[in-house]
N, C-alpha and C. Protein backbone atom coordinates (compact mmCIF):
# COMPACT_ATOMS: atom_id res chain seq x y z
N UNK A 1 -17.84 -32.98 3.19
CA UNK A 1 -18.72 -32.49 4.23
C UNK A 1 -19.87 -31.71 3.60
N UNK A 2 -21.08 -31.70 4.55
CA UNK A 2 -22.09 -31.25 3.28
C UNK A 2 -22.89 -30.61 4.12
N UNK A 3 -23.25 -29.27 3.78
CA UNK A 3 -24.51 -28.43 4.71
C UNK A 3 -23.13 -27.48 5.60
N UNK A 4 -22.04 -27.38 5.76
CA UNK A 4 -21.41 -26.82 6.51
C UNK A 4 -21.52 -25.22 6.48
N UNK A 5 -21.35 -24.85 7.81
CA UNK A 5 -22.02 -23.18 7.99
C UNK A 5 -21.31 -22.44 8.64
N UNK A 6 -20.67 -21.33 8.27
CA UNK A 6 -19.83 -20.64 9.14
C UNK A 6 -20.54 -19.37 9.14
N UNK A 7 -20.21 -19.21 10.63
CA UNK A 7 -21.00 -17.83 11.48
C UNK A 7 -19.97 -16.70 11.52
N UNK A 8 -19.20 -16.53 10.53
CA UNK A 8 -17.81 -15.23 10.74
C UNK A 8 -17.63 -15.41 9.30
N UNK A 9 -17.19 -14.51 8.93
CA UNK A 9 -16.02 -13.87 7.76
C UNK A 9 -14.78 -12.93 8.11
N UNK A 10 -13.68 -13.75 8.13
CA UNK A 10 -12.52 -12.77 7.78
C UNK A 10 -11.80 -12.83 6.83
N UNK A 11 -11.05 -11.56 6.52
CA UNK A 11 -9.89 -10.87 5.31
C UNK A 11 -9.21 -10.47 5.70
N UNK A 12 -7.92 -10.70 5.47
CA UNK A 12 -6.21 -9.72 5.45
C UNK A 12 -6.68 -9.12 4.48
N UNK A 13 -5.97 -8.01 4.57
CA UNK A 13 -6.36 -7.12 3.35
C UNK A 13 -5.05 -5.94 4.08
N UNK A 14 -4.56 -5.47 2.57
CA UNK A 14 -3.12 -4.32 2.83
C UNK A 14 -3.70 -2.77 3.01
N UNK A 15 -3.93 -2.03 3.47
CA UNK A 15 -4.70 -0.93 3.36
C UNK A 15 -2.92 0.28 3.24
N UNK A 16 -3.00 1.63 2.57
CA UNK A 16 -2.04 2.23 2.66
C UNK A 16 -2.77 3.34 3.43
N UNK A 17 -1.69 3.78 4.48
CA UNK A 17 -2.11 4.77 5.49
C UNK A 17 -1.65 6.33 4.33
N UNK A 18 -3.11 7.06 3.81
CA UNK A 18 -2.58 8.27 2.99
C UNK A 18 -1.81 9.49 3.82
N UNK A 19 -0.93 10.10 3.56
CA UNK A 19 0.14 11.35 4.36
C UNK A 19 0.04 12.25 3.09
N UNK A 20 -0.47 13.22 3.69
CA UNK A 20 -0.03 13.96 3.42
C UNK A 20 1.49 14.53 2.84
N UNK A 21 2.05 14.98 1.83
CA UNK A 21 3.18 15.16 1.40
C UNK A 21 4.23 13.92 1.95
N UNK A 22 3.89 13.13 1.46
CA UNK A 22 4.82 11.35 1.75
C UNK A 22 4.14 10.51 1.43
N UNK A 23 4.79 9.56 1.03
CA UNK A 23 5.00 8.15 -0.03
C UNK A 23 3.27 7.98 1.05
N UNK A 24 2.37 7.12 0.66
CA UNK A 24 1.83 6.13 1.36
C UNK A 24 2.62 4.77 2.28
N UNK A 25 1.85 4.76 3.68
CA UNK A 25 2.47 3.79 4.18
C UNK A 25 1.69 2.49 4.35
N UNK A 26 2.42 1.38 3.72
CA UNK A 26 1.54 0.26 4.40
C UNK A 26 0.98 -0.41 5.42
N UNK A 27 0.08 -0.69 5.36
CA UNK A 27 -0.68 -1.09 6.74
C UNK A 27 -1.33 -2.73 6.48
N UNK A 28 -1.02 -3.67 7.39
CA UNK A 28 -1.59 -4.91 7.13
C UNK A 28 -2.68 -4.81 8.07
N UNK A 29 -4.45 -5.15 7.89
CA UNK A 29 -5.28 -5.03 8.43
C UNK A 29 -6.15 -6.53 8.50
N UNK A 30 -7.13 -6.74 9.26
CA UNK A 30 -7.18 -7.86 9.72
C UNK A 30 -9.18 -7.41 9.74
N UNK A 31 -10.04 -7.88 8.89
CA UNK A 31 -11.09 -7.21 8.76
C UNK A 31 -11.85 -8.59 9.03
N UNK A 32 -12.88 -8.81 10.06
CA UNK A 32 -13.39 -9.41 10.59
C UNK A 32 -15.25 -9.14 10.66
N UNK A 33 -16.08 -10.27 10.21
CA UNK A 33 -17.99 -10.79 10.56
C UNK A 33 -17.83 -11.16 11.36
N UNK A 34 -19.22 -11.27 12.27
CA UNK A 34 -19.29 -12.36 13.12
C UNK A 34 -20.70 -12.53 13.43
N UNK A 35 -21.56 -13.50 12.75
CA UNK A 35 -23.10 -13.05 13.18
C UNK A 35 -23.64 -12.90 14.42
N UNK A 36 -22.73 -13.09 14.94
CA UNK A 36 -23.43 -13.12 16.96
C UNK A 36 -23.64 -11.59 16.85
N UNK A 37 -23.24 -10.75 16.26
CA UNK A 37 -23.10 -9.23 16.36
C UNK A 37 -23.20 -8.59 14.93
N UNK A 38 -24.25 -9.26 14.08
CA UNK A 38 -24.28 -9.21 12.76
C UNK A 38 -24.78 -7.34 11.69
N UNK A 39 -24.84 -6.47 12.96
CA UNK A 39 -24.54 -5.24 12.54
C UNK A 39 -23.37 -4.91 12.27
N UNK A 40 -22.47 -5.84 12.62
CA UNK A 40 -20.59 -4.86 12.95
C UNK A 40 -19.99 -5.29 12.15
N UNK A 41 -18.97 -4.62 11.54
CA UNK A 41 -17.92 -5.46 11.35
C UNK A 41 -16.64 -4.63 12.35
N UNK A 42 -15.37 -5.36 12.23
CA UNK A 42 -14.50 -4.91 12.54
C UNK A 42 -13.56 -5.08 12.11
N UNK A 43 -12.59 -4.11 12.34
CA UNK A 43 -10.79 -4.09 11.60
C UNK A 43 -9.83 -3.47 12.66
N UNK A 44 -8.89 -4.43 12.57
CA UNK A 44 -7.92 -4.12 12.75
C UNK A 44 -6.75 -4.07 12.36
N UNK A 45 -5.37 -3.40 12.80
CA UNK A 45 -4.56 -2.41 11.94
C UNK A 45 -3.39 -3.47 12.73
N UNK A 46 -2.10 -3.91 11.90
CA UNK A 46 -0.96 -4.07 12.50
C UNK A 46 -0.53 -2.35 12.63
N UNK A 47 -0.31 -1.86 14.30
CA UNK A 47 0.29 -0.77 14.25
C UNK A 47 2.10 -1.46 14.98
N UNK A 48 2.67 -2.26 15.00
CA UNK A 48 4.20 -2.49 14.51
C UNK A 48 4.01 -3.45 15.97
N UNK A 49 5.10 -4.29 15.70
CA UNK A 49 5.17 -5.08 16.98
C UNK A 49 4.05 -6.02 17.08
N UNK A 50 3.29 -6.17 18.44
CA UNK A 50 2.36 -6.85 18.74
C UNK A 50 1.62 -6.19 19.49
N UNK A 51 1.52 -4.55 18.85
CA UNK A 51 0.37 -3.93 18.86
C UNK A 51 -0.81 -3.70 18.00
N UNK A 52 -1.88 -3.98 18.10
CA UNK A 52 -3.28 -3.44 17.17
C UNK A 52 -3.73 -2.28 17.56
N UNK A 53 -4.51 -1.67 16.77
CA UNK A 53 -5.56 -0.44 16.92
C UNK A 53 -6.73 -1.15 16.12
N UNK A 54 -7.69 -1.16 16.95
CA UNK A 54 -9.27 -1.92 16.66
C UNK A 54 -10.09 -0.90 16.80
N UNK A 55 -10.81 -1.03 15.68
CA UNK A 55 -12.08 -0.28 15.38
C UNK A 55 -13.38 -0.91 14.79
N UNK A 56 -14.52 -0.70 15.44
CA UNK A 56 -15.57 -1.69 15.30
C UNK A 56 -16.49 -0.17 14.49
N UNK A 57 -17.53 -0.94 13.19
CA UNK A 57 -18.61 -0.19 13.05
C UNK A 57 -19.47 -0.54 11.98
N UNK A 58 -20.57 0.10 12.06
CA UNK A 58 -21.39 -0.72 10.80
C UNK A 58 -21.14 -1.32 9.67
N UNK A 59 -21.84 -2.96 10.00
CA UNK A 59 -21.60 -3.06 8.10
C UNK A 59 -22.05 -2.56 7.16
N UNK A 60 -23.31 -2.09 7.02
CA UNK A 60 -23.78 -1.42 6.39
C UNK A 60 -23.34 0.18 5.91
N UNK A 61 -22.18 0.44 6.38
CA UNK A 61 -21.30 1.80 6.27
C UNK A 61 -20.04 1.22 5.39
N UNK A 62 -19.71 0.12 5.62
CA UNK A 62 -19.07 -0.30 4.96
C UNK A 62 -19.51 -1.05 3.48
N UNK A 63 -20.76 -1.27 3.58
CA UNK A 63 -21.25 -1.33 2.23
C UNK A 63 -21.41 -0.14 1.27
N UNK A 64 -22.35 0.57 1.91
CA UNK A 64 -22.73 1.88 1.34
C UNK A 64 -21.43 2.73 0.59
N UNK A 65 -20.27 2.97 1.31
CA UNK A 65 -18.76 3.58 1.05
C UNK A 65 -18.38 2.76 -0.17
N UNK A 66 -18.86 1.46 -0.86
CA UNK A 66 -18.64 0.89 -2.28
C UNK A 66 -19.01 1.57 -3.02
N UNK A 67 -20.30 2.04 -2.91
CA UNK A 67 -20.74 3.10 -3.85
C UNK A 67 -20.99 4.52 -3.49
N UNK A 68 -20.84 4.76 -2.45
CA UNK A 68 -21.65 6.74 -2.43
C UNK A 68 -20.57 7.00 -0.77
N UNK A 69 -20.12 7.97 -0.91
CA UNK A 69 -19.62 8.65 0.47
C UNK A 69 -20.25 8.23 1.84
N UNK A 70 -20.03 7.74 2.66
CA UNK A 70 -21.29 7.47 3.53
C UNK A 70 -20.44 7.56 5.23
N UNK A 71 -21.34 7.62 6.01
CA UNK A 71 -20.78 7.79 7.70
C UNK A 71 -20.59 9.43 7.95
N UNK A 72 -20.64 9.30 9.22
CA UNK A 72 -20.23 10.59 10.22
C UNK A 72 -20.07 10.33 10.97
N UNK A 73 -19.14 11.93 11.50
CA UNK A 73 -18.55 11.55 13.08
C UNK A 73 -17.30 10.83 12.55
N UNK A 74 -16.86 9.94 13.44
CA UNK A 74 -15.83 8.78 13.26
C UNK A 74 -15.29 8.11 12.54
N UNK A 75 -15.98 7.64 12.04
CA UNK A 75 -15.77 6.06 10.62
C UNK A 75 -16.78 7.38 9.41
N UNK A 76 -15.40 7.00 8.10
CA UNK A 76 -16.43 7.64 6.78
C UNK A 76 -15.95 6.77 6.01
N UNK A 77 -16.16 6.08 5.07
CA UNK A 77 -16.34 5.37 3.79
C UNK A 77 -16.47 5.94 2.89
N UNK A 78 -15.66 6.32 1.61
CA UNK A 78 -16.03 6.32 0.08
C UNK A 78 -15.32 6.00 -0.93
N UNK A 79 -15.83 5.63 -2.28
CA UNK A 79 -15.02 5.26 -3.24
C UNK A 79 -13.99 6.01 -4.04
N UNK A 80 -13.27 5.66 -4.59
CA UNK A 80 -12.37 6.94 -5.88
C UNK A 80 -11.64 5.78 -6.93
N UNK A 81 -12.67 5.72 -7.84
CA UNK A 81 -12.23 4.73 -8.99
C UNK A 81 -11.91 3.25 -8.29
N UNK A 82 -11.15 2.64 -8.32
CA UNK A 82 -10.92 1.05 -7.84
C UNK A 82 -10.30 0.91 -6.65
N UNK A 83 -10.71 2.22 -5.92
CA UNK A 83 -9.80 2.10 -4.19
C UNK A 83 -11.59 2.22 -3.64
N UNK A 84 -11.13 2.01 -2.18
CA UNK A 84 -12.11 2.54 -1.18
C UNK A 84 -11.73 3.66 0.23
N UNK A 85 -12.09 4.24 0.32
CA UNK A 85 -11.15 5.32 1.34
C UNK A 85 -11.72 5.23 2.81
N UNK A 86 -11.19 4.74 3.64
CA UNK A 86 -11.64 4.99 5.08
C UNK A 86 -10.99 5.80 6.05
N UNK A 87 -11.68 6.54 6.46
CA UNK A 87 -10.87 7.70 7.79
C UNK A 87 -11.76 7.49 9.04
N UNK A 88 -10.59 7.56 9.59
CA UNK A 88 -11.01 7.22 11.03
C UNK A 88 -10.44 8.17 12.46
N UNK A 89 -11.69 9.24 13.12
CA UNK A 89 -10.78 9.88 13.94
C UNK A 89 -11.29 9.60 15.37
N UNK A 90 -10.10 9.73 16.16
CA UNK A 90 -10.62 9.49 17.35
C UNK A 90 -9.53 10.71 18.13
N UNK A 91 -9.48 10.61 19.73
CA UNK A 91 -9.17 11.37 20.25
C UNK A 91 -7.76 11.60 19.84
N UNK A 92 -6.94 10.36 19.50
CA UNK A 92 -5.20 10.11 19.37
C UNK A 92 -4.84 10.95 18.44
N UNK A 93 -5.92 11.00 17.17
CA UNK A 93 -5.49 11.85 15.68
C UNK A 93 -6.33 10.85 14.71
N UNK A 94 -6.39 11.12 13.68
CA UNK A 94 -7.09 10.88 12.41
C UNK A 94 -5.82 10.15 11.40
N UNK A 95 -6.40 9.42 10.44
CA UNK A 95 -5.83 8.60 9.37
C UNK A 95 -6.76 8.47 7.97
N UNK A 96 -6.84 8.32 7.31
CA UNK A 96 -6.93 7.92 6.09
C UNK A 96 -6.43 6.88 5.58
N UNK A 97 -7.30 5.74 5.37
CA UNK A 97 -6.60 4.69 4.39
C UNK A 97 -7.54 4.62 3.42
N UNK A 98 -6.25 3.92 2.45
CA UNK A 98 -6.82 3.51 0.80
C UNK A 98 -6.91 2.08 0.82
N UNK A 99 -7.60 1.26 0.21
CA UNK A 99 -7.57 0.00 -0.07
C UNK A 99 -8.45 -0.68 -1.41
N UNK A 100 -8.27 -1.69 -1.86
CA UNK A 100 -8.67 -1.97 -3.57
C UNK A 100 -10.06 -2.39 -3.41
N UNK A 101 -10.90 -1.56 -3.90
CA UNK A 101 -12.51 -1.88 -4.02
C UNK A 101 -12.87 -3.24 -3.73
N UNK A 102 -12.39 -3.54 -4.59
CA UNK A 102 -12.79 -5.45 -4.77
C UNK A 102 -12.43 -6.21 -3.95
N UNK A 103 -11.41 -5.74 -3.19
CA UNK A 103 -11.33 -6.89 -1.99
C UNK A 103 -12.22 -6.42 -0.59
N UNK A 104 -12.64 -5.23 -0.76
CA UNK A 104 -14.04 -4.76 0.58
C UNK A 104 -14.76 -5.17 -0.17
N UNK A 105 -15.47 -5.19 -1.44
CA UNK A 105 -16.57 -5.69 -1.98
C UNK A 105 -17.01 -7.37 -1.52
N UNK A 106 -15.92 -8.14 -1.77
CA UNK A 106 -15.90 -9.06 -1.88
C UNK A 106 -15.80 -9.64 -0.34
N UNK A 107 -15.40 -8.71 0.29
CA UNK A 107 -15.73 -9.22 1.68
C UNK A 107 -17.01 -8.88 2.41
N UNK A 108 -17.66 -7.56 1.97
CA UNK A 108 -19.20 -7.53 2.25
C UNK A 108 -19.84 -8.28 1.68
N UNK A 109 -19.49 -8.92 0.49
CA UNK A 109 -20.36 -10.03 -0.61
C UNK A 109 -20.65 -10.91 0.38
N UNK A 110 -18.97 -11.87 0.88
CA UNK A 110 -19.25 -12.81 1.73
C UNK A 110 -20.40 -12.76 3.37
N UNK A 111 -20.03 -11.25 3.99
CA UNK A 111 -20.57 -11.61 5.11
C UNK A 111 -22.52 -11.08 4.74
N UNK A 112 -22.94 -10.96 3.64
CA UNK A 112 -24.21 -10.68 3.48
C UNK A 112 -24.52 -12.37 2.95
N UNK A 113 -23.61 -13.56 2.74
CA UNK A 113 -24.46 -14.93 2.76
C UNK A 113 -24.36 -15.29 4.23
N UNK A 114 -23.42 -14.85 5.06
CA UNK A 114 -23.61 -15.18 6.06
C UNK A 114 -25.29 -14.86 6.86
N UNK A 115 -25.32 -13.27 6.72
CA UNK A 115 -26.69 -12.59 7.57
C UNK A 115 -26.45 -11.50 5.76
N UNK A 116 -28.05 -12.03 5.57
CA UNK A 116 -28.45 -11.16 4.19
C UNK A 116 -28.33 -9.57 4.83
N UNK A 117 -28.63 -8.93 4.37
CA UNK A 117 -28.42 -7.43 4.00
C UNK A 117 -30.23 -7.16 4.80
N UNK A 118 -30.72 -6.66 6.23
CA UNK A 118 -32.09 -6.51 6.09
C UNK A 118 -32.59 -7.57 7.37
N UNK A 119 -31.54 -8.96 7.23
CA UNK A 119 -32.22 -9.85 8.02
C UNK A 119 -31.59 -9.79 9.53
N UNK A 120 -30.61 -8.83 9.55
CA UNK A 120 -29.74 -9.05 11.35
C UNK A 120 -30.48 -9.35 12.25
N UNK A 121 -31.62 -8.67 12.50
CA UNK A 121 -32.38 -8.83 13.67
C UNK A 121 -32.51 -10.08 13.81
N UNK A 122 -32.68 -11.00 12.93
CA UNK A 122 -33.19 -12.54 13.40
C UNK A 122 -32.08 -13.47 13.77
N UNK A 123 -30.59 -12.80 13.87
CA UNK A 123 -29.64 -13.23 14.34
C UNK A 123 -29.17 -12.65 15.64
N UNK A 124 -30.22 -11.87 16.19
CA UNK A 124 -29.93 -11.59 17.26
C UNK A 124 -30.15 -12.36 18.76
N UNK A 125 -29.36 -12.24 19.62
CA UNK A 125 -30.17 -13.53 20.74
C UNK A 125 -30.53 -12.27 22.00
N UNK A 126 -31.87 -12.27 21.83
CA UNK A 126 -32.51 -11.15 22.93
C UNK A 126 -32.20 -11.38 24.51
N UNK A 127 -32.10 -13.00 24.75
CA UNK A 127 -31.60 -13.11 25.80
C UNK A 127 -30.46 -13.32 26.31
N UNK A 128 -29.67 -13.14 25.52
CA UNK A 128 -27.82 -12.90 25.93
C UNK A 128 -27.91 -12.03 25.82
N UNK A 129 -28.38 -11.13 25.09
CA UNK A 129 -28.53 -9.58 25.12
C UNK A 129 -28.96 -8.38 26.79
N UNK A 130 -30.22 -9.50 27.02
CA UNK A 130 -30.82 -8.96 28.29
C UNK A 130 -29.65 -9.51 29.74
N UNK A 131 -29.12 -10.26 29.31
CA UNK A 131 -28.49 -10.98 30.38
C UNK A 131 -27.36 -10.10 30.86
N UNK A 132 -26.47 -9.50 29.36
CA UNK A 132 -25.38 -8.83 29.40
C UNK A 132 -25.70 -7.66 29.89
N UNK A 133 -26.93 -7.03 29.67
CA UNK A 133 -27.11 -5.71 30.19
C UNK A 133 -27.87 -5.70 31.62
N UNK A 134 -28.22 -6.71 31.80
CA UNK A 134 -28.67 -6.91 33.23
C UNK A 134 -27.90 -6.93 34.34
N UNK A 135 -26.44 -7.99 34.07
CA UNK A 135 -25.75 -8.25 34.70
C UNK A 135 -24.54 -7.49 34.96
């Protein structure tokens, strides 16, 4: 097949939930592109059963956290040697996870051939946009 184009990127990826005074716990996470919405990414968390906890937020926060501390408020990103650290608080309580540089790297690698780094806007559709907020 030749010229073929995909409009998403996803990764499993193991993230460990950090505790305070206790082992780290594992967490299987489910990290998702999608250019229809080519600012976002999103992840989600097996929290046990056939429950998730979903959290949507910049890709570009998630780039930046490869190299330099980055975000506020809610979602923060930063590095510490060959991990990447994300905390996330919301009303329920706060978490901390760790996860291996190179596999967030390598998943922002992928979704910047999808929509380059700069170009989102031209993946945007102004009139599904106006429609959704109209309607």
């Amino acid at each position: 097949m030749v010229g073929v184009h995909t409009d998403s990127v996803v990764s499993d990826l193991e993230f460990a939930l950090v505790m305070a005074d206790a082992e780290p716990i594992k967490v299987a996470a489910h990290l998702r592109y999608d250019s229809h919405d080519p600012f976002a990414v999103c992840v989600s968390f097996d929290a046990g059963g056939t429950d998730r906890i979903e959290w949507t937020f910049a890709r570009e926060l998630l780039d930046q956290g490869l190299w330099q501390a980055s975000g506020e408020g809610d979602v923060k990103v930063w590095p510490r040697g060959g991990a990447v650290f994300l905390a996330l608080c919301s009303p329920s309580g706060k978490a901390v996870l760790e996860t291996p540089r190179a596999a967030v790297a390598d998943f922002v690698a992928r979704t910047q051939r999808v929509v380059p780094a700069g170009r989102e806007g031209a993946f945007i559709d102004l009139d599904r946009e106006l429609d959704g907020l109209l309607s």
